[in-house]
Protein backbone atom coordinates (compact mmCIF):
# COMPACT_ATOMS: atom_id res chain seq x y z
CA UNK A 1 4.46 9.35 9.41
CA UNK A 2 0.84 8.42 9.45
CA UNK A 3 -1.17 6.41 7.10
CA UNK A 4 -2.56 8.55 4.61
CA UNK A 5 -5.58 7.98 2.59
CA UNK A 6 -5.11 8.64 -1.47
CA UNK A 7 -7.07 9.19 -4.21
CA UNK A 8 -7.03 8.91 -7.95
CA UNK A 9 -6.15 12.80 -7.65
CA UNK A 10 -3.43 12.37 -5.38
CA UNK A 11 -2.05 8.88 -5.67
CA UNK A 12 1.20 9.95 -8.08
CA UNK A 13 2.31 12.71 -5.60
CA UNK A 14 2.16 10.89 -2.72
CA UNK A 15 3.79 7.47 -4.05
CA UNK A 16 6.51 9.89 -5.79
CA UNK A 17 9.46 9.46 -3.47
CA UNK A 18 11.07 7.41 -1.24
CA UNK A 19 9.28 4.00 -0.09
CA UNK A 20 5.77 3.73 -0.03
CA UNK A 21 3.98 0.52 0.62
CA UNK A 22 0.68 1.46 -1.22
CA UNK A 23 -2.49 -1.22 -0.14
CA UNK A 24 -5.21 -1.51 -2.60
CA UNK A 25 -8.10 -2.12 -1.02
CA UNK A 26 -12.44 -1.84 -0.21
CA UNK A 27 -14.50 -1.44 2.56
CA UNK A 28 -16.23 -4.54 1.90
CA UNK A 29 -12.83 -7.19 1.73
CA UNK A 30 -12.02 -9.16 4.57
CA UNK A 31 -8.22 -9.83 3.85
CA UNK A 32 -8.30 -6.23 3.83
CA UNK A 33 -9.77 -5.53 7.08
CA UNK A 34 -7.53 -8.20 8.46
CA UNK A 35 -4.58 -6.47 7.48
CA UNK A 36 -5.09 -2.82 8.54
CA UNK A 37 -3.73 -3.22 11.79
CA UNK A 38 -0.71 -4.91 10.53
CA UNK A 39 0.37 -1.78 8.14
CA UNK A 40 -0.96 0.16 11.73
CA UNK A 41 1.95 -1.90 13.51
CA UNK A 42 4.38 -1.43 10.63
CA UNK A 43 3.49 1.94 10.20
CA UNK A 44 4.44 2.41 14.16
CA UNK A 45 7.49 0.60 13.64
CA UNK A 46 8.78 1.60 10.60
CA UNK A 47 6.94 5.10 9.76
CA UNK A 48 10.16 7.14 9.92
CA UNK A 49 11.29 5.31 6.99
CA UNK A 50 7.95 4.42 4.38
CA UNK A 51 5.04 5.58 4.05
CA UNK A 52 1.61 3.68 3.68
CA UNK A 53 -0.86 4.91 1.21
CA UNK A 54 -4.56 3.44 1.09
CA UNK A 55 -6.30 3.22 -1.50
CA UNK A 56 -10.27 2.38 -1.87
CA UNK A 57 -10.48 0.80 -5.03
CA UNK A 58 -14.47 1.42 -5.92
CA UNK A 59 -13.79 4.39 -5.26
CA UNK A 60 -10.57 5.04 -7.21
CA UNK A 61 -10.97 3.04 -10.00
CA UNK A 62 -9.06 4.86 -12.12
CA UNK A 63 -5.27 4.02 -10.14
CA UNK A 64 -6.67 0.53 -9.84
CA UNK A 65 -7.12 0.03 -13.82
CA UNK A 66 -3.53 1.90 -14.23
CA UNK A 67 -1.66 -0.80 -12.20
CA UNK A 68 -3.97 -3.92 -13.03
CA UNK A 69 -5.45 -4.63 -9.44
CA UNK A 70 -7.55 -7.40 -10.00
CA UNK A 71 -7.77 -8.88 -6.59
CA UNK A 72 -7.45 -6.95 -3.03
CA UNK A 73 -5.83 -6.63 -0.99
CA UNK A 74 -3.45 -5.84 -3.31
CA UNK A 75 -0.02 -4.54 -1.49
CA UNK A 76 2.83 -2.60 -3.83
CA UNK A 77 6.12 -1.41 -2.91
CA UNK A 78 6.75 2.20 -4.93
CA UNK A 79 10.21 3.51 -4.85
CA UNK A 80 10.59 7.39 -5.88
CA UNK A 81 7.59 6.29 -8.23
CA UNK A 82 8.20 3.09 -9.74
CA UNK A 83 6.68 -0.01 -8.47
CA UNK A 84 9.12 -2.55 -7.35
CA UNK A 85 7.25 -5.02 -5.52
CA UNK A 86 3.73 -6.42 -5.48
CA UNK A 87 1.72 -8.99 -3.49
CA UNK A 88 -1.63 -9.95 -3.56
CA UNK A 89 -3.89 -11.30 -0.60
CA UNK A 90 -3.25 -11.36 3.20
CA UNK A 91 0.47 -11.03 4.17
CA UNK A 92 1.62 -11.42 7.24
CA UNK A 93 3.64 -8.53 8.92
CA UNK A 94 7.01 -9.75 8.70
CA UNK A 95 6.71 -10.43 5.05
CA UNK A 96 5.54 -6.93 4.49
CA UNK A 97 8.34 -5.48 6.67
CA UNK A 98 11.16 -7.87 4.34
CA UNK A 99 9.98 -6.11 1.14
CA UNK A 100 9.90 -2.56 2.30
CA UNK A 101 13.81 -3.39 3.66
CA UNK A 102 14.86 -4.69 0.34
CA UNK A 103 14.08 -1.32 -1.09
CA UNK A 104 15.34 0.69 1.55
């Protein structure tokens, strides 16, 4: 699976089911530009089995306001459409790669 880009229009189908790590996030944060290539690792790794969904959050402000993302990066677990993890800030990959497990 590849790393898909959502929008405001899209974000509910394509966090619907299974795991998706979903990372809230702007052009302009540098935690977030640090951590792209992680979720490009995990996504090699570990893209048979979730999904990662990006999300620009100036310009999807709607999602953003629905889930409370104050601060980016802003990293949540879905599972068949329910949040059931979130982290804020830089994570390092193998903390990222523990969540999605639990919920796998």
């Amino acid at each position: 699976m590849a790393i898909v880009n959502v929008t405001d229009q899209n974000f509910a189908e394509e966090t619907g089911e299974g795991v998706v790590l979903a990372d809230f996030w702007a052009p302009w944060c540098g935690p977030c530009k640090m951590i792209a290539p992680v979720l490009e690792e995990i996504d090699a790794e570990k893209g048979d089995n979730v999904k990662i969904a990006k999300l620009d959050v100036d310009e999807n402000q709607e999602t953003a306001g629905k889930y409370g993302v104050m601060s980016i990066p802003t990293l949540m677990i879905f599972k068949d459409g329910e949040v059931v993890e979130q982290v804020v800030g830089f994570q390092p990959k193998e903390n990222l790669v523990e969540l999605i497990e639990k919920h796998q």
